[in-house]
C-alpha atoms as a PDB file:
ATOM      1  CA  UNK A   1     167.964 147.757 -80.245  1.00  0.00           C
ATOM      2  CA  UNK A   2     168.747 151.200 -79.651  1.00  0.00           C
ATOM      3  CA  UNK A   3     172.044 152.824 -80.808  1.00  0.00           C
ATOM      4  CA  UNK A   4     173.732 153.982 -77.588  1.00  0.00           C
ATOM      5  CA  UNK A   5     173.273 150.453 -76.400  1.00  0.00           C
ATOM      6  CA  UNK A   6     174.870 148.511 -79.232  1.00  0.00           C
ATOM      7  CA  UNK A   7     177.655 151.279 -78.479  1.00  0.00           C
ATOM      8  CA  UNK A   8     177.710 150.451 -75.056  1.00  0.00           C
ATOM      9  CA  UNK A   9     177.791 146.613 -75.743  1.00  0.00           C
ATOM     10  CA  UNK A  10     180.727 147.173 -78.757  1.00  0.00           C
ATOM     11  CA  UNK A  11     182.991 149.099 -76.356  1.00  0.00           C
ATOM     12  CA  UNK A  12     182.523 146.441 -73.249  1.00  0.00           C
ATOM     13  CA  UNK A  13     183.254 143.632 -75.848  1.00  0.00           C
ATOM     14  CA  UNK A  14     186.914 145.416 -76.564  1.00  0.00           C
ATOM     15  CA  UNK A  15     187.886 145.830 -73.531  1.00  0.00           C
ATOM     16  CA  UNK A  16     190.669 143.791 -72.913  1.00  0.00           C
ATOM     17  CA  UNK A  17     191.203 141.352 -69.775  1.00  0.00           C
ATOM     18  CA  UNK A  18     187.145 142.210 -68.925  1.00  0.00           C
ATOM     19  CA  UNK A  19     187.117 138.913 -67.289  1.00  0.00           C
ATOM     20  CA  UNK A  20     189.938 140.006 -65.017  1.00  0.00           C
ATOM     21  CA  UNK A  21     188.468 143.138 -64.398  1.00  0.00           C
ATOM     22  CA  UNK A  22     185.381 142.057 -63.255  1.00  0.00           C
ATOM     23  CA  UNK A  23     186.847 140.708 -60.612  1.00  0.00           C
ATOM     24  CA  UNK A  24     188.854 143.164 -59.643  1.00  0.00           C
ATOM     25  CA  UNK A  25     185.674 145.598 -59.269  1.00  0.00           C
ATOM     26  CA  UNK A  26     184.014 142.399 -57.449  1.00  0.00           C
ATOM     27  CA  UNK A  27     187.127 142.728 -54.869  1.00  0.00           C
ATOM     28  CA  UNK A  28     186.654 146.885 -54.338  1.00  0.00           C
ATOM     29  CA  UNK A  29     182.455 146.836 -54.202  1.00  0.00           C
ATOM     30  CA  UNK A  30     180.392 143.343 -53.932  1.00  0.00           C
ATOM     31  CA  UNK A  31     178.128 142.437 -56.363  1.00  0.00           C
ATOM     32  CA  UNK A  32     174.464 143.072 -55.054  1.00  0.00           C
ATOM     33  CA  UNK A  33     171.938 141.109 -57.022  1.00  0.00           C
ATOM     34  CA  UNK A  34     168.832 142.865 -58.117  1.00  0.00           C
ATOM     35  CA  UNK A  35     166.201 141.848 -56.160  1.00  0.00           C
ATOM     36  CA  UNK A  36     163.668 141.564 -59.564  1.00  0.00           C
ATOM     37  CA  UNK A  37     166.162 139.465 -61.604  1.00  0.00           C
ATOM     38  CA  UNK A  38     167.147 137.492 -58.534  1.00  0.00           C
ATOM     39  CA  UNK A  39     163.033 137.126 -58.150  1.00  0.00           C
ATOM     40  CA  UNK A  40     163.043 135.849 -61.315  1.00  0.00           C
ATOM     41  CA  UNK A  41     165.345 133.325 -60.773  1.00  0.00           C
ATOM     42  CA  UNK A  42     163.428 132.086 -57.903  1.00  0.00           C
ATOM     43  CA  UNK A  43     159.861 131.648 -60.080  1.00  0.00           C
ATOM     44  CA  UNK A  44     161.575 129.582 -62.677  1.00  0.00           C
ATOM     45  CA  UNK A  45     163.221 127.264 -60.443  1.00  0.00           C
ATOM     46  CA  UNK A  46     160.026 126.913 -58.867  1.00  0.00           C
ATOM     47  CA  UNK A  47     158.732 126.423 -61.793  1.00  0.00           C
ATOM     48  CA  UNK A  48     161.143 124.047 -62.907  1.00  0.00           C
ATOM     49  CA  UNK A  49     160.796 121.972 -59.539  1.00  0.00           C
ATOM     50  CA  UNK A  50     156.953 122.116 -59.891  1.00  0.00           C
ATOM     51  CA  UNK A  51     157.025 120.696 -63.852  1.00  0.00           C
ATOM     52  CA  UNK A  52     159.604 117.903 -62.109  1.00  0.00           C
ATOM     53  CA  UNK A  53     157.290 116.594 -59.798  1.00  0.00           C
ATOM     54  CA  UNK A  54     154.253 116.391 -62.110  1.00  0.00           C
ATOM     55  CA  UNK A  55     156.232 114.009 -64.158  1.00  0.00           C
ATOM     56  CA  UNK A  56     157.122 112.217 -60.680  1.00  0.00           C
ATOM     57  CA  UNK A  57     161.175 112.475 -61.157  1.00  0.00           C
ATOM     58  CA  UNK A  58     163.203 111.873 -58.592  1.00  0.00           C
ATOM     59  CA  UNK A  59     164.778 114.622 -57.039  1.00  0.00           C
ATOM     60  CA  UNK A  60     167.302 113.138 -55.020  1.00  0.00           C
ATOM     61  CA  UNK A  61     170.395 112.115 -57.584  1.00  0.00           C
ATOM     62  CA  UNK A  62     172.849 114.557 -58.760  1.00  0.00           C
ATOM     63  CA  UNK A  63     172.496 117.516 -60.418  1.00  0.00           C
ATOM     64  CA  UNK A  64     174.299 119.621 -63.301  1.00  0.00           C
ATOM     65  CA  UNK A  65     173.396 123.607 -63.930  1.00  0.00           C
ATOM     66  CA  UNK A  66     174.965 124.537 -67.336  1.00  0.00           C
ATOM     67  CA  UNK A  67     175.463 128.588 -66.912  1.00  0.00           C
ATOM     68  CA  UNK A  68     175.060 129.565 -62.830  1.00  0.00           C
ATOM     69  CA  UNK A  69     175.858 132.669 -63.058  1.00  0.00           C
ATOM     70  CA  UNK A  70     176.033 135.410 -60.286  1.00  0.00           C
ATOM     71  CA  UNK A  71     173.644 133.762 -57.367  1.00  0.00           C
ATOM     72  CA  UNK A  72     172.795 130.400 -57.522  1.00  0.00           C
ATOM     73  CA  UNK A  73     169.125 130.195 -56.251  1.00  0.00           C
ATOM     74  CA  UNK A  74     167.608 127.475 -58.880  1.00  0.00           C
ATOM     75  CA  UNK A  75     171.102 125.487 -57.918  1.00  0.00           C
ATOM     76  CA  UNK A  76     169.813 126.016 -54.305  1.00  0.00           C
ATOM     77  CA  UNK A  77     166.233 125.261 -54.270  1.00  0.00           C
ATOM     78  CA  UNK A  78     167.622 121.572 -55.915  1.00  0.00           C
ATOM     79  CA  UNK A  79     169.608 121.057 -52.656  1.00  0.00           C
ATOM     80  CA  UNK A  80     166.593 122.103 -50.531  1.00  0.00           C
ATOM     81  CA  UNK A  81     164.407 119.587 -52.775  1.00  0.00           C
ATOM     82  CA  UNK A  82     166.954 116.453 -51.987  1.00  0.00           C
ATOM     83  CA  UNK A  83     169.508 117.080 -54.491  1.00  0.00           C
ATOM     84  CA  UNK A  84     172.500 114.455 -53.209  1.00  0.00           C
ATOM     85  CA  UNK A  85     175.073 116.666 -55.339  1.00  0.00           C
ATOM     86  CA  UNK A  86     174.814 119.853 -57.124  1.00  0.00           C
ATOM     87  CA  UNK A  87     177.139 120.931 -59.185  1.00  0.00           C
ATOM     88  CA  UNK A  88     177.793 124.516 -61.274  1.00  0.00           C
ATOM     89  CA  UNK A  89     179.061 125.782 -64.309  1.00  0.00           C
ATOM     90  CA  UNK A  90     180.109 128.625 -66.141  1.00  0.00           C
ATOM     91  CA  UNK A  91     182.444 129.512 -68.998  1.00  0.00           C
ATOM     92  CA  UNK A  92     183.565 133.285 -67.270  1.00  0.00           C
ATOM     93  CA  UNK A  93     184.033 132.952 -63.691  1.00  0.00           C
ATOM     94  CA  UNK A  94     180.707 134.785 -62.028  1.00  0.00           C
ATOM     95  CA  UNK A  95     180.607 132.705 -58.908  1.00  0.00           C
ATOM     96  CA  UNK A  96     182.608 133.499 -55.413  1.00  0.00           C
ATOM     97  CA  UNK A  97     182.705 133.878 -51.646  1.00  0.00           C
ATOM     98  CA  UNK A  98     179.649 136.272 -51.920  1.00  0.00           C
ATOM     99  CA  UNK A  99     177.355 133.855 -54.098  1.00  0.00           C
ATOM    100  CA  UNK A 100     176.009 131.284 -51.436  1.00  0.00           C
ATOM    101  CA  UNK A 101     174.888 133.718 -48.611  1.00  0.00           C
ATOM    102  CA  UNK A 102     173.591 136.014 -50.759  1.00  0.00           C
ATOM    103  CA  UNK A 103     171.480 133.097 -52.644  1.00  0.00           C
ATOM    104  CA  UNK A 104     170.693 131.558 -48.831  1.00  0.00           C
ATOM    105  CA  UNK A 105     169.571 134.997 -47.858  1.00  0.00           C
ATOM    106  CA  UNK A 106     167.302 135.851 -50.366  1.00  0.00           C
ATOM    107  CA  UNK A 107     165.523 131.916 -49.981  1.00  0.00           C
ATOM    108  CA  UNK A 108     165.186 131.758 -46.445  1.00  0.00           C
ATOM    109  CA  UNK A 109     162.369 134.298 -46.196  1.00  0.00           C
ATOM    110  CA  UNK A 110     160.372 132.107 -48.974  1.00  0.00           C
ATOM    111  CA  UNK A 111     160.768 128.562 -47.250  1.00  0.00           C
ATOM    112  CA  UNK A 112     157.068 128.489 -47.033  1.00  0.00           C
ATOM    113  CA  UNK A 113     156.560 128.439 -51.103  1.00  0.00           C
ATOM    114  CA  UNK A 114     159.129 125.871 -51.647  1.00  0.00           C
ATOM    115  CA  UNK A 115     157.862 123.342 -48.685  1.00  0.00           C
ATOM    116  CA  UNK A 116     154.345 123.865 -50.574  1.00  0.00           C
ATOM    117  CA  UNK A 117     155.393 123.177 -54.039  1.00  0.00           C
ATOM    118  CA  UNK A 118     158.161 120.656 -52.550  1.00  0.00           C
ATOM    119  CA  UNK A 119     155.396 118.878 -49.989  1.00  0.00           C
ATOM    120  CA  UNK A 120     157.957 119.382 -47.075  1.00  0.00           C
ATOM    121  CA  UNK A 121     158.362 120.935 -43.541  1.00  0.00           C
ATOM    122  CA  UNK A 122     159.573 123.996 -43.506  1.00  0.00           C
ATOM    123  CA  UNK A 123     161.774 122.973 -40.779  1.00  0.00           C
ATOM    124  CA  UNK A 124     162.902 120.355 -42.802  1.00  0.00           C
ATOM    125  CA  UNK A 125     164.084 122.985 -45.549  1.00  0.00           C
ATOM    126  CA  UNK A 126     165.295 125.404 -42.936  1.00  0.00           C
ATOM    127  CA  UNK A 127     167.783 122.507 -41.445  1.00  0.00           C
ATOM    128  CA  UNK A 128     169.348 121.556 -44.751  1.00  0.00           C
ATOM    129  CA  UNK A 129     169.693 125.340 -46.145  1.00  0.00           C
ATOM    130  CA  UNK A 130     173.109 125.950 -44.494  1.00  0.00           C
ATOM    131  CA  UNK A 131     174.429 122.894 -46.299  1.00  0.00           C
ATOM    132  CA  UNK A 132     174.604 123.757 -49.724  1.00  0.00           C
ATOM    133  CA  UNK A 133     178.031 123.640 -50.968  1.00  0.00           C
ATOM    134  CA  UNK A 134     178.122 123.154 -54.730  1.00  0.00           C
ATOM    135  CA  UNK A 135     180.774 122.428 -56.768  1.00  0.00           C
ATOM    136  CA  UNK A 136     181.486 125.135 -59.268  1.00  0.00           C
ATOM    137  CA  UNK A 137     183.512 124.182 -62.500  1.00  0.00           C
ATOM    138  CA  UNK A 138     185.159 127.181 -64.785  1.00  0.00           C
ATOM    139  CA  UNK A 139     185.594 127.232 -67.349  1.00  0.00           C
ATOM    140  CA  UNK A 140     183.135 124.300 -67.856  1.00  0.00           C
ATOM    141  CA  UNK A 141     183.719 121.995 -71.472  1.00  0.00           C
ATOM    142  CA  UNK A 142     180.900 119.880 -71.783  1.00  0.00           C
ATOM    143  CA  UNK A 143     183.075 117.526 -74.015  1.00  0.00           C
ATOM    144  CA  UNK A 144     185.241 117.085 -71.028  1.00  0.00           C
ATOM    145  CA  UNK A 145     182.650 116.726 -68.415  1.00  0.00           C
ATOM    146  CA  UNK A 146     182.646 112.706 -67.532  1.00  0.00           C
ATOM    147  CA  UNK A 147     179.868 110.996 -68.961  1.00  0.00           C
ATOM    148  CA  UNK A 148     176.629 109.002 -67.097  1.00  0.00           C
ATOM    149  CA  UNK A 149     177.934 111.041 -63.943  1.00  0.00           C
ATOM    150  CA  UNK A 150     174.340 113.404 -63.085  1.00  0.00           C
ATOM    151  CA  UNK A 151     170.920 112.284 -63.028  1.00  0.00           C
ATOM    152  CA  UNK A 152     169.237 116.102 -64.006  1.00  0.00           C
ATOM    153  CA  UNK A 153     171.081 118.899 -66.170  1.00  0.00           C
ATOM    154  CA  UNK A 154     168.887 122.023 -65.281  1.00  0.00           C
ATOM    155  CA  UNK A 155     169.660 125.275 -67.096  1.00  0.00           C
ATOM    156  CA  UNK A 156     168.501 128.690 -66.624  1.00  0.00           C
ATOM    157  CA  UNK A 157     167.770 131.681 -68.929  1.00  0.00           C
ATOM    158  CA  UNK A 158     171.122 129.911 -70.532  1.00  0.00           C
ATOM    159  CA  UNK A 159     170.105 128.324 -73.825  1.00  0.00           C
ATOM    160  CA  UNK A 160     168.965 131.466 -75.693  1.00  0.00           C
ATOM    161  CA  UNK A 161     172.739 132.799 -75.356  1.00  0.00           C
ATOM    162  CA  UNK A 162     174.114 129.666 -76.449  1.00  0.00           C
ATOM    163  CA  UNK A 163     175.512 130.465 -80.414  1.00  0.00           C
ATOM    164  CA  UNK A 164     172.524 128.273 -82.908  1.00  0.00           C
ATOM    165  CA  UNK A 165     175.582 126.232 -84.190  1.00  0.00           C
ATOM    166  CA  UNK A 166     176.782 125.008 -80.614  1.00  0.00           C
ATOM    167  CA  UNK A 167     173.212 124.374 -79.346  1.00  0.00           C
ATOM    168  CA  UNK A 168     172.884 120.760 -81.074  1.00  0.00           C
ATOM    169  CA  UNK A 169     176.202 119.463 -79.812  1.00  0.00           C
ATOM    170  CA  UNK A 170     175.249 120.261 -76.545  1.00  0.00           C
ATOM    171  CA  UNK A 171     172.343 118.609 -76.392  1.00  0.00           C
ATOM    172  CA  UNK A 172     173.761 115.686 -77.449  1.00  0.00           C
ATOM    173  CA  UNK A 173     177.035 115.809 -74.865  1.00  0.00           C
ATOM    174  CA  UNK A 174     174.636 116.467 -72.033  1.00  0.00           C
ATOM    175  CA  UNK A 175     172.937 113.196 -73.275  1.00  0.00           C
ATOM    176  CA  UNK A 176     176.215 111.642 -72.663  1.00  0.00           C
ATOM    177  CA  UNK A 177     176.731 113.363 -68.936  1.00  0.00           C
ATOM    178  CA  UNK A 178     172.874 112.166 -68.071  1.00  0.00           C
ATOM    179  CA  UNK A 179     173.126 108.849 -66.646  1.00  0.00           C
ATOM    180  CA  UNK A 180     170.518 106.283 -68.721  1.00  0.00           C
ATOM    181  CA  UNK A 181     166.837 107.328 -67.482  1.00  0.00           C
ATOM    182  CA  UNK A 182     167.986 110.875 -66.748  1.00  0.00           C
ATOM    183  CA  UNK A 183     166.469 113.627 -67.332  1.00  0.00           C
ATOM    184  CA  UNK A 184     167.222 117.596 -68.530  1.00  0.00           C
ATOM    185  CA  UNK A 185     165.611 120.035 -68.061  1.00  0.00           C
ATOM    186  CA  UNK A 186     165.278 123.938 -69.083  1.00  0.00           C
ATOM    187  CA  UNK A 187     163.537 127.130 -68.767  1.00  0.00           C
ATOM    188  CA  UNK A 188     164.472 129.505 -71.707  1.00  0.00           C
ATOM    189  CA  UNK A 189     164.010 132.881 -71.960  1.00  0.00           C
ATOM    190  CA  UNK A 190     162.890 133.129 -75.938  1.00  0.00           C
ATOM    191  CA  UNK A 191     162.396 137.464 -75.718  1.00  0.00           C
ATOM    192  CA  UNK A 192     164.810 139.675 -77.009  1.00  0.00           C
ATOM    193  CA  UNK A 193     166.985 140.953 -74.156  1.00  0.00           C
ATOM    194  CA  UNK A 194     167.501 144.061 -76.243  1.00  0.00           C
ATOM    195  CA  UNK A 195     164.099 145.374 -75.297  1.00  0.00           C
ATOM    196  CA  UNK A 196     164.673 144.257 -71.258  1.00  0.00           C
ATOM    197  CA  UNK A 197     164.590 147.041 -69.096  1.00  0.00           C
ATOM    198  CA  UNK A 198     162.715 150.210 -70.735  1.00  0.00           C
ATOM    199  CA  UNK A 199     159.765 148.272 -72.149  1.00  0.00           C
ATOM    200  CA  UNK A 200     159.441 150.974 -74.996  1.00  0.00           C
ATOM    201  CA  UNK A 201     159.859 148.311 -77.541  1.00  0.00           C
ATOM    202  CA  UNK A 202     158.103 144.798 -78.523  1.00  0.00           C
ATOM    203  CA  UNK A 203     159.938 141.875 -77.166  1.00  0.00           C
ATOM    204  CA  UNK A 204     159.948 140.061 -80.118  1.00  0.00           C
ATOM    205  CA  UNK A 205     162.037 143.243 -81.854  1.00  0.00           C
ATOM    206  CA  UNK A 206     165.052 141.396 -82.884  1.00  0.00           C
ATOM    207  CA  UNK A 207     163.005 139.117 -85.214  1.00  0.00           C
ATOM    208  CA  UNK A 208     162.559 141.672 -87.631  1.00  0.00           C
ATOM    209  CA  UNK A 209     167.090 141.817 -88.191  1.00  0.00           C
ATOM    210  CA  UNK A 210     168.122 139.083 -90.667  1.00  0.00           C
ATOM    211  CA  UNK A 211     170.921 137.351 -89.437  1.00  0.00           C
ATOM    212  CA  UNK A 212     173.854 138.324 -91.925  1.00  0.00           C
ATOM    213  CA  UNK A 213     172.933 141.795 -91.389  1.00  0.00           C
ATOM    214  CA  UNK A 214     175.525 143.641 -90.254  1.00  0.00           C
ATOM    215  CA  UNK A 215     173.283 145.812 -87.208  1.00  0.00           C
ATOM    216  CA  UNK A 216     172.745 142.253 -85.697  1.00  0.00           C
ATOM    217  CA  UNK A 217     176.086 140.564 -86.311  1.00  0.00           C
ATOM    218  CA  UNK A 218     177.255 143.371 -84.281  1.00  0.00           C
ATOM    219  CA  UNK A 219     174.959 143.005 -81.600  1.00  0.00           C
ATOM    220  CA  UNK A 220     177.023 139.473 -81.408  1.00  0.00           C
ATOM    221  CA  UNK A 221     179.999 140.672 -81.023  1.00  0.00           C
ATOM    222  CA  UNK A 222     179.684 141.067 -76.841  1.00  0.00           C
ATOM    223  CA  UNK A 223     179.208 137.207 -75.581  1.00  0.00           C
ATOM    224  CA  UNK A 224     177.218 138.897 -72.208  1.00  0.00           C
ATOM    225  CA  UNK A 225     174.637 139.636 -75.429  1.00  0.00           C
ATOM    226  CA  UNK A 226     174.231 136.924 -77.602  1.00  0.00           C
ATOM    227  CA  UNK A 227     171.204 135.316 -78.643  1.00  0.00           C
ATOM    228  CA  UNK A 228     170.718 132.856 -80.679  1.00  0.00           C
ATOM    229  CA  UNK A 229     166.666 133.262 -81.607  1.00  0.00           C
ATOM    230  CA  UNK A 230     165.734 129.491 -81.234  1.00  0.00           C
ATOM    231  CA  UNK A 231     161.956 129.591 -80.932  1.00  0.00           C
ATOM    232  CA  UNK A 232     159.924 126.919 -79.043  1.00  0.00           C
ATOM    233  CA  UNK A 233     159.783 124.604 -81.551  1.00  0.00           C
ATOM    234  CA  UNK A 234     163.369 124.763 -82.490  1.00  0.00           C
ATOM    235  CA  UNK A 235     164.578 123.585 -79.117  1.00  0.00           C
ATOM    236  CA  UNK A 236     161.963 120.797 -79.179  1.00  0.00           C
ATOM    237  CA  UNK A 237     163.043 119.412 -82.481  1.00  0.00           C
ATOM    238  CA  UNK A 238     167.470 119.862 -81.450  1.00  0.00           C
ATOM    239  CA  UNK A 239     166.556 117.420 -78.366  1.00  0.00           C
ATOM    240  CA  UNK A 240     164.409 115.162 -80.341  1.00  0.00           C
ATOM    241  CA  UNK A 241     167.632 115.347 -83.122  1.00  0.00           C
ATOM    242  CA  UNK A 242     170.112 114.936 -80.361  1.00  0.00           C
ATOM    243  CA  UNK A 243     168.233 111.470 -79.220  1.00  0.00           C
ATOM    244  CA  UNK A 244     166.219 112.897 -76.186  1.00  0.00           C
ATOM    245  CA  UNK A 245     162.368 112.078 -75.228  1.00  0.00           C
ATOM    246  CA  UNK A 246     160.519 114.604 -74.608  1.00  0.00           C
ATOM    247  CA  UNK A 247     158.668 114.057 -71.646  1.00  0.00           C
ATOM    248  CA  UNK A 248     157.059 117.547 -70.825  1.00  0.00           C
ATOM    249  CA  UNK A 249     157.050 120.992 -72.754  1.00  0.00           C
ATOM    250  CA  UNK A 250     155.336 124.070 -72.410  1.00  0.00           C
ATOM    251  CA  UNK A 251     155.479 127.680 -73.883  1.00  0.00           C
ATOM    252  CA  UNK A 252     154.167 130.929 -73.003  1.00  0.00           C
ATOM    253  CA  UNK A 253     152.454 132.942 -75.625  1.00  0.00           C
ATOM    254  CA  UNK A 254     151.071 136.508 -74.350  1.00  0.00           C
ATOM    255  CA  UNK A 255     148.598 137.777 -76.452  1.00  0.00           C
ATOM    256  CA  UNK A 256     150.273 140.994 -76.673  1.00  0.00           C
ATOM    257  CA  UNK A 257     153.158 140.003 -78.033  1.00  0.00           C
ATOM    258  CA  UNK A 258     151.143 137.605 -80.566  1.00  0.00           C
ATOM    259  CA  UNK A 259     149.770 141.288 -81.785  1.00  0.00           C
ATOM    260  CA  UNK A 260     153.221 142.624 -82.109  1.00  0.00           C
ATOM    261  CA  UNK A 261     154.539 139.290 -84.539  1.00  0.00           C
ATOM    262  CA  UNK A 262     150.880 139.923 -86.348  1.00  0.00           C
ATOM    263  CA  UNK A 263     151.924 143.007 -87.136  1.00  0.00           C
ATOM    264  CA  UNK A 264     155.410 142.220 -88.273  1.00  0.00           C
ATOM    265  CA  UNK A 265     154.007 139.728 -90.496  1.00  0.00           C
ATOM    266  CA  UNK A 266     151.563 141.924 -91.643  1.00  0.00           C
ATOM    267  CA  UNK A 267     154.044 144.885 -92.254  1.00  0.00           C
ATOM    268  CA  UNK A 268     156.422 142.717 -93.981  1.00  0.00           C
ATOM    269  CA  UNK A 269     159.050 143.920 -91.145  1.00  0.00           C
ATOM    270  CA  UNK A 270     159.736 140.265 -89.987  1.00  0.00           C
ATOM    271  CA  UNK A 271     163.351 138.961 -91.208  1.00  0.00           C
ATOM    272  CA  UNK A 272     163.120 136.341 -94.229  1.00  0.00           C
ATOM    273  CA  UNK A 273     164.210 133.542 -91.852  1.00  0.00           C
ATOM    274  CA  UNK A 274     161.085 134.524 -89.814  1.00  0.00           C
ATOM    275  CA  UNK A 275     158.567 135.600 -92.425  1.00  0.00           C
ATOM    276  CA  UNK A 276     157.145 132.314 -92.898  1.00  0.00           C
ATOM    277  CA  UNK A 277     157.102 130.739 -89.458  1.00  0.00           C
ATOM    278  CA  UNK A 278     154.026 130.090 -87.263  1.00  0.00           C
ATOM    279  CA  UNK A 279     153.062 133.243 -85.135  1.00  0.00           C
ATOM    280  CA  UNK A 280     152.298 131.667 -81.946  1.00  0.00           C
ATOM    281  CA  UNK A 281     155.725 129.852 -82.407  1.00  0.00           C
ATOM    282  CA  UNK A 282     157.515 133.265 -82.611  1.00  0.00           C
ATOM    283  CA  UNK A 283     155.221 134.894 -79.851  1.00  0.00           C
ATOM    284  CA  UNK A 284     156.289 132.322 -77.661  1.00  0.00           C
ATOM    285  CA  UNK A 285     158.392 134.327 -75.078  1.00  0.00           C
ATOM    286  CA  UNK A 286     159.311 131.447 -72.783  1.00  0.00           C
ATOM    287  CA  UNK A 287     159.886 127.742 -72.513  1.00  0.00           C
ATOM    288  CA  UNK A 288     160.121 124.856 -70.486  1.00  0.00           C
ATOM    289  CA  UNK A 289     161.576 121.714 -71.464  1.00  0.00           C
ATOM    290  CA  UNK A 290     161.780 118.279 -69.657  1.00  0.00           C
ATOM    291  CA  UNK A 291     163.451 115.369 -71.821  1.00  0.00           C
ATOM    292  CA  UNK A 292     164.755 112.038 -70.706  1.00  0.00           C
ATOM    293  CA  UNK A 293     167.474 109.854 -71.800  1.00  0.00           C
ATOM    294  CA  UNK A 294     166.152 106.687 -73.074  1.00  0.00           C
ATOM    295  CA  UNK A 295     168.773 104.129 -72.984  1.00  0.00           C
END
């Protein structure tokens, strides 16, 4: 967590109407997505489609994304799979005229990987692309959302800015949305999105801050950067709290970054919190998460 960027993130969070002014600079020069993060997007909802078929769901009931963001591709590759309804979400307003074409663009040249992993016609997927027209909700309460009204919640690189103390109650209000035999499912990014971007330091970096510090509660302060530095277990054991099966789980632990927490440990650089948790639990730099509601 370099300096000049917590300065950078400070003076972003006090500036006043941002929201507003966002979309303002939206109105005077587009958003273009970058192709790497969009690219991204379109490996873990893959991904997320390919875990969903192993487990045989059914892919053809409604559908709930908690955080959409700028371009809705995962969203998108749900319609393409048979999605009836998809619906989006956000609490700041990200999503507008530009979000579906862009999203439709980028997808169309990459049919052929989705009717593999899907087991469709290509045709098939290039006839329903032109008909996806979500429903975006903003700002989104979960409390408020009606319950037993989607068959899949999906999220996306969402839960790891979700604040620790607000994670559990969703879980258990998107246990209420999922209709009885539904399922949710998410792909969390567990790195530290400090370190994105100039891969000078370890990705597991902001382990080593203890959280009443004052260097990371002011890392907090900007809502676009806020993590809350659930590790792969943690996420498994809130759903299992919050009354969901688990039906499927998987993490990703590169060895690298398994050297970098040995280190810490080592060192004695790792934040109390952390200092006594497994290794491979805090090298774990992604997750995926499929849970059903039993009842």
């Amino acid at each position: 967590m370099r300096n000049v960027d917590l300065a950078r993130s400070l003076l972003k969070a006090s500036i006043p109407f941002a929201d507003t002014a966002r979309r303002m600079k939206r109105r005077l020069k587009p958003y273009v997505p970058n192709p790497i993060h969009t690219g991204f997007s379109f490996d873990d909802g893959i991904g997320l489609l390919h875990a969903l078929r192993q487990i045989g769901a059914d892919l053809s009931g409604d559908v709930l994304e908690v955080g959409s963001g700028w371009t809705p591709v995962v969203p998108l590759l749900f319609h393409l799979a048979g999605a009836r309804s998809v619906t989006l979400t956000d609490l700041e307003r990200l999503f507008d005229e530009t979000s579906v074409p862009t999203a439709m663009a980028f997808v169309h040249p990459r049919l052929g990987g989705v009717a593999q992993v899907l087991g469709m016609e290509v045709d098939q997927l290039a006839a329903r692309l032109p008909h996806f027209r979500p429903a975006y909700v903003c700002p989104w309460r979960a409390d408020r959302h009606p319950a037993a009204s989607v068959d899949i919640a999906i999220s996306r690189a969402v839960m790891e800015h979700v604040p620790a103390r607000e994670v559990p109650e969703l879980f258990r209000e998107l246990r209420r949305i999922v209709r009885p035999g539904g399922l949710m499912c998410h792909s969390i990014d567990n790195t530290d999105h400090w370190q994105h971007g100039d891969g000078k330091g370890s990705l597991v970096d902001f382990l080593r801050y203890p959280t009443d510090s004052l260097r990371w509660r002011l890392s907090q302060v900007n809502t676009q950067g806020r993590m809350n530095r659930f590790r792969h277990s943690d996420y498994l054991a809130l759903a299992r709290e919050a009354g969901w099966e688990i039906v499927s789980e998987s993490g990703r632990v590169p060895p690298d970054i398994l050297r970098d927490v040995l280190r810490m440990k080592e060192a004695g650089e790792l934040a109390p919190e952390f200092a006594d948790r497994d290794p491979h639990d805090l090298a774990t730099t992604a997750t995926l998460l499929i849970a059903r509601r039993g009842d």
